[in-house]
N, C-alpha and C. Protein backbone atom coordinates (compact mmCIF):
# COMPACT_ATOMS: atom_id res chain seq x y z
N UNK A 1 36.02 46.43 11.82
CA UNK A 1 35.27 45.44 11.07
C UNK A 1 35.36 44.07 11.76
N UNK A 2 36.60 43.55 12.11
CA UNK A 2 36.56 42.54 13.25
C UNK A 2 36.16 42.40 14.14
N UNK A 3 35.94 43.54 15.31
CA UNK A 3 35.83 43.85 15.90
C UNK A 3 33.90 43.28 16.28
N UNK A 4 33.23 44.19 14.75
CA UNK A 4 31.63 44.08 14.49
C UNK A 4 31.42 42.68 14.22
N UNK A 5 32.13 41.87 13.31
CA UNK A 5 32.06 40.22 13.49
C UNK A 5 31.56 39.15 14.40
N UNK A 6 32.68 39.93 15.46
CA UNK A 6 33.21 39.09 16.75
C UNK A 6 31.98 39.31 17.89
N UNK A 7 31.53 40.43 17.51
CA UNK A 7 30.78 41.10 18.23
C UNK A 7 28.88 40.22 18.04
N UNK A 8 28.69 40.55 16.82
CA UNK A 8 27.41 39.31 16.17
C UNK A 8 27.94 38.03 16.07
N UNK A 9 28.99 37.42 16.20
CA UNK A 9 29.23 36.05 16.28
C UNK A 9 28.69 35.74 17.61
N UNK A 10 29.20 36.17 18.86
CA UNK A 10 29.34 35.89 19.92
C UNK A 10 27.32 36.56 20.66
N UNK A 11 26.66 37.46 19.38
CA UNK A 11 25.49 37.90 20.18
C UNK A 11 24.41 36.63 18.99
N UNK A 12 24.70 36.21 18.62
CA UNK A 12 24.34 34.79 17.91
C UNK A 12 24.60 33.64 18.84
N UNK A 13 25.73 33.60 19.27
CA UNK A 13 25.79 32.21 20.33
C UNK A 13 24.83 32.56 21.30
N UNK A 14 25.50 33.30 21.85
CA UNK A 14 24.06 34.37 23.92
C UNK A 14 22.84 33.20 22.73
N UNK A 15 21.85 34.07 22.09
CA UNK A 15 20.66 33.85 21.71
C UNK A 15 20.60 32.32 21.42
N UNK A 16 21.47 31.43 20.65
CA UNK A 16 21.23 30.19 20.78
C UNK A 16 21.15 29.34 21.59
N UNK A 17 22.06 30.18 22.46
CA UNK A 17 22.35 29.23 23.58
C UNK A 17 20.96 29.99 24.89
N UNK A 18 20.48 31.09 24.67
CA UNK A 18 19.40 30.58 25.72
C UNK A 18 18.26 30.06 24.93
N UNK A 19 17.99 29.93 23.28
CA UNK A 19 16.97 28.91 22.69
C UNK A 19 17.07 28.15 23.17
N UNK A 20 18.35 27.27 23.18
CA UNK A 20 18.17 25.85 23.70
C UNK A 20 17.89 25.34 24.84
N UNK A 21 18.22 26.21 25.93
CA UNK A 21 17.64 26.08 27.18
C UNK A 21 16.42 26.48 27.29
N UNK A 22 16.09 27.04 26.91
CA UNK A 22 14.14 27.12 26.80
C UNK A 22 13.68 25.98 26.32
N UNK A 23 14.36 25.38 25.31
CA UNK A 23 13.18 24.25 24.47
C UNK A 23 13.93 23.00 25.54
N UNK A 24 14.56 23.30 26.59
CA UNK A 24 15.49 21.77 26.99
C UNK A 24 14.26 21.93 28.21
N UNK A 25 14.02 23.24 29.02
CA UNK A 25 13.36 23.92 29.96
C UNK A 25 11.77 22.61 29.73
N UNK A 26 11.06 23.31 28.66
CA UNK A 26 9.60 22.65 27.90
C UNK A 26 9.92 21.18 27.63
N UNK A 27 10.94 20.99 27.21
CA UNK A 27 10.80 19.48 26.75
C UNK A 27 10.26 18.49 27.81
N UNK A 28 10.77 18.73 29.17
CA UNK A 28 10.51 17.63 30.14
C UNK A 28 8.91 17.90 30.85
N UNK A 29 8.29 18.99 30.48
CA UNK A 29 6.81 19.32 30.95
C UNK A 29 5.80 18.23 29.37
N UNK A 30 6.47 18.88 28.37
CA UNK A 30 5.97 18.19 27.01
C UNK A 30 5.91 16.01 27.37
N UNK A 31 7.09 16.00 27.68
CA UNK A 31 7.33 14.38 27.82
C UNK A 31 6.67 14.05 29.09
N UNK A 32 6.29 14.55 30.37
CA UNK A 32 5.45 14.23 31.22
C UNK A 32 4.28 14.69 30.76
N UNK A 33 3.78 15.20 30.20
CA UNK A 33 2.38 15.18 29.45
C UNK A 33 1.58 13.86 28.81
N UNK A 34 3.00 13.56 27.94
CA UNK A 34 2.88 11.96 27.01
C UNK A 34 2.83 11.12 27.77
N UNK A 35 4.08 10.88 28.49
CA UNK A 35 3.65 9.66 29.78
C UNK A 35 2.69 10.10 30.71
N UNK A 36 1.98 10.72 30.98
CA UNK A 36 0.89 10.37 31.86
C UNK A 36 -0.19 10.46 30.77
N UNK A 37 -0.27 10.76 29.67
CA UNK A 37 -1.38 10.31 28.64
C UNK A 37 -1.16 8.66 28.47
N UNK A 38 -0.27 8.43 28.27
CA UNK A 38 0.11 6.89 28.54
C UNK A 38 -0.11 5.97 29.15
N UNK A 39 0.20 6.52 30.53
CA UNK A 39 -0.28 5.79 31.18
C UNK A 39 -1.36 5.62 32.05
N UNK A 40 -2.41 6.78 32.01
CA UNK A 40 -3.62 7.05 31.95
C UNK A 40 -4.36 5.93 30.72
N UNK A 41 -3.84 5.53 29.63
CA UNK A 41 -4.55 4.43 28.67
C UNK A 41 -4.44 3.32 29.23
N UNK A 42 -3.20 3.25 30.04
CA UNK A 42 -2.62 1.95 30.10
C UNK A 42 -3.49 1.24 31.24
N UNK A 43 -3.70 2.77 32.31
CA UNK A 43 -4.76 2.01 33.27
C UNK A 43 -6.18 1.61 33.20
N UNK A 44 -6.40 2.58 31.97
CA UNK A 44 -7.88 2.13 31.21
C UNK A 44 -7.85 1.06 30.72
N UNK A 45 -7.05 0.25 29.99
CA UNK A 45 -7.07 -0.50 29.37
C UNK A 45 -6.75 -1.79 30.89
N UNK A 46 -6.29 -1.61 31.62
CA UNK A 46 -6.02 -3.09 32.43
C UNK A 46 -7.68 -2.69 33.73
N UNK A 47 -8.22 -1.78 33.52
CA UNK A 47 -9.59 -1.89 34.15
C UNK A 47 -10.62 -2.71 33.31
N UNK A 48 -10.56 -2.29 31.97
CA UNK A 48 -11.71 -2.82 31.62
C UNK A 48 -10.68 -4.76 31.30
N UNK A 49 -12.24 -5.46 31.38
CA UNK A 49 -11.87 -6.99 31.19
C UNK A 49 -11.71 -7.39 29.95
N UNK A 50 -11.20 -8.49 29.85
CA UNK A 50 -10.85 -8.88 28.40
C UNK A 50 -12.10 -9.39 27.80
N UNK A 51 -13.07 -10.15 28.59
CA UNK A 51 -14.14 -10.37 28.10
C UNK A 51 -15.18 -8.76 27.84
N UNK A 52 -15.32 -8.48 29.10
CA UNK A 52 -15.95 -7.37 28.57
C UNK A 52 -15.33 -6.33 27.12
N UNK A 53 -14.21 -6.32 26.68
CA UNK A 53 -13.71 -5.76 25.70
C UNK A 53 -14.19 -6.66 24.31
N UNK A 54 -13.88 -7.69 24.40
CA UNK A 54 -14.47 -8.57 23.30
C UNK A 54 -15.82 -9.02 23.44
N UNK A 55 -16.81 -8.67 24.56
CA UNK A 55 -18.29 -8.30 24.53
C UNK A 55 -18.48 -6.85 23.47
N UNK A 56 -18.00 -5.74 23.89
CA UNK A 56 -17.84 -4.68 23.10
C UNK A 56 -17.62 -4.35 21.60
N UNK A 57 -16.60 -5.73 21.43
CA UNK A 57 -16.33 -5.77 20.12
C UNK A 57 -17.22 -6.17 19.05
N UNK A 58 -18.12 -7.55 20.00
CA UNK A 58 -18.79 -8.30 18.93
C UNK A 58 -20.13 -7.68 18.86
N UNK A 59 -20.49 -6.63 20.00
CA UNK A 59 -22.04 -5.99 19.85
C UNK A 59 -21.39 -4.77 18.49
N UNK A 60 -20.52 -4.51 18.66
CA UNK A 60 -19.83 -3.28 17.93
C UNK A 60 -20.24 -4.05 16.06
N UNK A 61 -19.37 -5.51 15.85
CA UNK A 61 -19.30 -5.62 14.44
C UNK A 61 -20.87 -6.43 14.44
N UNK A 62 -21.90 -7.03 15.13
CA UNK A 62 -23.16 -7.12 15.01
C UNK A 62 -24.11 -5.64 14.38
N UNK A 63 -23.85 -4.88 15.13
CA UNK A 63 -24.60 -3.49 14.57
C UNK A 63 -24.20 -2.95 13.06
N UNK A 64 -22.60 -3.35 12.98
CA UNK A 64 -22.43 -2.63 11.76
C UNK A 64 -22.41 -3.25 10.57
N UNK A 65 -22.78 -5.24 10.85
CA UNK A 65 -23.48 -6.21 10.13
C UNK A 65 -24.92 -5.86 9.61
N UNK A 66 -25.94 -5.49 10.99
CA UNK A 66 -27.25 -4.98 10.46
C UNK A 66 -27.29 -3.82 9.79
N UNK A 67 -26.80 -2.83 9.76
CA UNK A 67 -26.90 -1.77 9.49
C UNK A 67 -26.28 -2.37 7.23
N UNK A 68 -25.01 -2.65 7.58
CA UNK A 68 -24.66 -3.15 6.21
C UNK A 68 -25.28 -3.75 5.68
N UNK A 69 -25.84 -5.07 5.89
CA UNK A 69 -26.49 -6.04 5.12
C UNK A 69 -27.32 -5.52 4.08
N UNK A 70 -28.61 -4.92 4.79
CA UNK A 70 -29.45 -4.58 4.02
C UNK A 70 -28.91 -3.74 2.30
N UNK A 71 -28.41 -2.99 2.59
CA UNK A 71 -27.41 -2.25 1.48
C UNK A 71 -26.32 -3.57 0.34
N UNK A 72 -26.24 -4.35 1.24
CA UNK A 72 -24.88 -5.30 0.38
C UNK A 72 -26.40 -5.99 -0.24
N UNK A 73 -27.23 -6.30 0.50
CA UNK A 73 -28.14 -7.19 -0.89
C UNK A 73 -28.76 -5.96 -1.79
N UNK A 74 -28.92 -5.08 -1.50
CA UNK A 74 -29.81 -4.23 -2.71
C UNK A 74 -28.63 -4.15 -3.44
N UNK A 75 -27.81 -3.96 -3.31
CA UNK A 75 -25.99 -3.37 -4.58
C UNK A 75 -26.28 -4.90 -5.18
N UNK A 76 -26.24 -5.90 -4.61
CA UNK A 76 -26.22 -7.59 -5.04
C UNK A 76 -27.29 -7.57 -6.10
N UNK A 77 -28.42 -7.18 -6.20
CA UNK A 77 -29.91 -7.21 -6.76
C UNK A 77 -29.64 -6.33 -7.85
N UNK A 78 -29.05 -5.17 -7.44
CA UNK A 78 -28.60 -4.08 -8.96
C UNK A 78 -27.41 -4.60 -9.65
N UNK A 79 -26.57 -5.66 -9.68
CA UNK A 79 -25.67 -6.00 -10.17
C UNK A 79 -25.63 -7.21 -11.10
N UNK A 80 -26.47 -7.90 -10.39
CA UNK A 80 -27.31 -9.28 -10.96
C UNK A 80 -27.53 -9.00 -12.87
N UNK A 81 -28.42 -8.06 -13.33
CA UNK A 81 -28.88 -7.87 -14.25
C UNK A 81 -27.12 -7.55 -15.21
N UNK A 82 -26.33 -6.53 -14.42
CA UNK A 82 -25.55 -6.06 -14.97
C UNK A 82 -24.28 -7.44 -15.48
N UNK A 83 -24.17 -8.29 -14.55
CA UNK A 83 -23.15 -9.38 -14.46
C UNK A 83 -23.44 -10.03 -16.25
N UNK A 84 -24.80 -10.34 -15.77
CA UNK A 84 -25.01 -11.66 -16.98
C UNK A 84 -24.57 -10.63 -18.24
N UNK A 85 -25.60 -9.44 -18.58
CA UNK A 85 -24.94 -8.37 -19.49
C UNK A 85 -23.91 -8.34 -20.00
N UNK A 86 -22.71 -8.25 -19.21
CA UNK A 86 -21.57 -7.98 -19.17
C UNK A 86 -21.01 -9.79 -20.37
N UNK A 87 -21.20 -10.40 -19.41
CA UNK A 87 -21.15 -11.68 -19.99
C UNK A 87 -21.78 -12.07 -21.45
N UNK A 88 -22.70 -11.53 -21.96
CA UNK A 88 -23.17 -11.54 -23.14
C UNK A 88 -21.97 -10.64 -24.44
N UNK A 89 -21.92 -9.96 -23.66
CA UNK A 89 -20.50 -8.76 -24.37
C UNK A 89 -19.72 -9.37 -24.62
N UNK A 90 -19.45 -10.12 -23.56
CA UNK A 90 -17.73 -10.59 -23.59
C UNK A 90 -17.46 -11.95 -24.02
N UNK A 91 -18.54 -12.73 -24.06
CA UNK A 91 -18.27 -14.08 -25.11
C UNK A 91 -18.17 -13.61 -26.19
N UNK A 92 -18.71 -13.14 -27.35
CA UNK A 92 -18.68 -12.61 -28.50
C UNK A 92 -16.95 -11.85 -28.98
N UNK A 93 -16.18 -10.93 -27.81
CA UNK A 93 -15.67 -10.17 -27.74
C UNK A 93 -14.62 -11.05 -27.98
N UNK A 94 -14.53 -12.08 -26.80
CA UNK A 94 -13.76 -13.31 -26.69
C UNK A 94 -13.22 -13.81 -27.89
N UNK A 95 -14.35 -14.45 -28.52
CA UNK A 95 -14.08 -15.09 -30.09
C UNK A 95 -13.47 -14.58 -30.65
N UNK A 96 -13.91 -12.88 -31.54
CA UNK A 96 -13.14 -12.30 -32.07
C UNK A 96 -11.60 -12.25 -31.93
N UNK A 97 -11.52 -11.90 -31.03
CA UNK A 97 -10.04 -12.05 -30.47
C UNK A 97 -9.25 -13.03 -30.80
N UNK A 98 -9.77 -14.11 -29.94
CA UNK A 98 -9.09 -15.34 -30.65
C UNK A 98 -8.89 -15.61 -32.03
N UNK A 99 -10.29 -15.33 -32.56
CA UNK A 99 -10.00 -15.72 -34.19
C UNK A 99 -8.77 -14.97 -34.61
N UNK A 100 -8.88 -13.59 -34.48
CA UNK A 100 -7.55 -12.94 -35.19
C UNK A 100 -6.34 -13.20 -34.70
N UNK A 101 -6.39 -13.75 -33.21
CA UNK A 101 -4.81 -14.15 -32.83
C UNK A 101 -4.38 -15.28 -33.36
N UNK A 102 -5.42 -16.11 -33.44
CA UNK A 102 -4.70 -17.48 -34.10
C UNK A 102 -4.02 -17.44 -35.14
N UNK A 103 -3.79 -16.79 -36.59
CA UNK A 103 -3.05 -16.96 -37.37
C UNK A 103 -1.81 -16.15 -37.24
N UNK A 104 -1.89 -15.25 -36.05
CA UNK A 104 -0.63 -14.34 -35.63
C UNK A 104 0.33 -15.11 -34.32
N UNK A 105 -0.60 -15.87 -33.60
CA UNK A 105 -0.24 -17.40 -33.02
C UNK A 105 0.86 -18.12 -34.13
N UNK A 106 0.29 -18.65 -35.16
CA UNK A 106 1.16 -19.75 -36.00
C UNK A 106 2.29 -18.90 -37.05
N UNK A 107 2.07 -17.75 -36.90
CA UNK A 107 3.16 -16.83 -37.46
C UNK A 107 4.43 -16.92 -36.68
N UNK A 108 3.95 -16.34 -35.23
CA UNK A 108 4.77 -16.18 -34.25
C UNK A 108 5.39 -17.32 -34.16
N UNK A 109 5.21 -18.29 -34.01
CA UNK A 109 5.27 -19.60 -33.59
C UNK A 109 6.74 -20.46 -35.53
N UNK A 110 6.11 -19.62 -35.94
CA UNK A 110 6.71 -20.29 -37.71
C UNK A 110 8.19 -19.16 -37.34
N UNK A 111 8.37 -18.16 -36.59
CA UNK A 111 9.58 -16.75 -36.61
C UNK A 111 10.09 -18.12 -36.05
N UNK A 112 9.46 -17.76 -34.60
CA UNK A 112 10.58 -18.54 -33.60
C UNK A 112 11.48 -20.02 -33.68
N UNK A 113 10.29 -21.16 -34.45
CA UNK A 113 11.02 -21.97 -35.00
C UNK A 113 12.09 -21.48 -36.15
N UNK A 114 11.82 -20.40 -36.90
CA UNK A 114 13.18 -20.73 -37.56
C UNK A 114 14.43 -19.84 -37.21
N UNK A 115 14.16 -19.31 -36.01
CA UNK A 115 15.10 -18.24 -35.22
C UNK A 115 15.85 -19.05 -34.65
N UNK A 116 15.18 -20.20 -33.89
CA UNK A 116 16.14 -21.80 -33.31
C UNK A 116 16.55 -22.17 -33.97
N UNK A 117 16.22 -22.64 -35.24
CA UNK A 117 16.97 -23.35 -36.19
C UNK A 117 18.27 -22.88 -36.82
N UNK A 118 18.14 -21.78 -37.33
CA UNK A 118 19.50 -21.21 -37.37
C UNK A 118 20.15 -20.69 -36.28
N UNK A 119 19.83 -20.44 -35.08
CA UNK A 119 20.82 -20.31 -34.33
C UNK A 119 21.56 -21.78 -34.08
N UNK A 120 21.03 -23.15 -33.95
CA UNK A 120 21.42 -24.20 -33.96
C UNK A 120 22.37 -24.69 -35.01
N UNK A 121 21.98 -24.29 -36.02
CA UNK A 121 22.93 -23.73 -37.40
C UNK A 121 23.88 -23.27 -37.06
N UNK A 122 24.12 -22.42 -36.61
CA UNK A 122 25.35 -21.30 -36.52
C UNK A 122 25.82 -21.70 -35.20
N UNK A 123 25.47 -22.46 -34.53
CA UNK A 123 26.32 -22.95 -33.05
C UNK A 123 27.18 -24.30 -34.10
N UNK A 124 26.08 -25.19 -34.75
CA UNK A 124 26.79 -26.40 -35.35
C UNK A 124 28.19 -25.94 -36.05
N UNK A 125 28.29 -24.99 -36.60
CA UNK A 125 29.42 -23.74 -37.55
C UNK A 125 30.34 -23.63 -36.78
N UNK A 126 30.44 -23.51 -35.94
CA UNK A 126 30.81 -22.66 -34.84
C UNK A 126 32.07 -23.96 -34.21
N UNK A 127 31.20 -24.74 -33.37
CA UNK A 127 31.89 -25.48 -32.79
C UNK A 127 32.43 -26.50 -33.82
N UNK A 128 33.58 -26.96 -33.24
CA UNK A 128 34.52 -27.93 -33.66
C UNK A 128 33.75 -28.91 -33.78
N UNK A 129 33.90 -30.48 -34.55
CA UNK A 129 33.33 -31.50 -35.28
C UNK A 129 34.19 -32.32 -33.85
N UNK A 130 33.12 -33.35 -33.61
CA UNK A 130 33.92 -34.24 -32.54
C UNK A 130 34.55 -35.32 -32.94
């Protein structure tokens, strides 16, 4: 029985130990892959000019200005009607509100003053007379 242990312990190491040399084998083909993807950008990027890159950029957000615009004013034109709408709702909505908070306003407001007051009370109790 020891014997069978010792035996799969040691045919467990063999196998790990040539995994790891396979993936140690690939790793350095994998990482020269990345660096020369790298630096294949890097030389793209110091060919092209800085102007010509920011020529690129601004024909780039010009097109996708024309292309947008037209769309941002028609959404602008369908919203128009909806805005003021909205605003008719919500003054009315407004009031209400207020009206009913205000006397829950001077409620609130009548607790808390007398929640200070006796705690001011009960500190005056409390501490010694000077």
């Amino acid at each position: 029985m020891k014997f069978s242990l010792i035996a799969v312990l040691v045919v467990a190491l063999a196998i790990g130990s040539e995994s790891a040399s396979l993936v140690k084998r690939d790793a350095p083909a994998e990482l020269e892959k990345i660096a020369k993807y790298f630096q294949d950008l890097v030389d793209n990027l110091k060919n092209i000019e800085g102007t010509e890159l920011a020529n690129k950029a601004n024909v780039y957000f010009e097109q996708s200005r024309a292309q947008l615009q037209p769309m941002v004013e028609k959404l602008q034109e369908q919203l128009k009607p909806l805005s003021s709408n909205i605003e008719d709702h919500i003054k009315p909505l407004a009031a209400s509100v207020q009206a009913q908070v205000a006397p829950l306003a001077g409620l609130v407001q009548t607790h808390v003053e007398d929640v200070l007051k006796f705690v001011a009370d009960q500190t005056k109790a409390i501490l010694p007379p000077h």
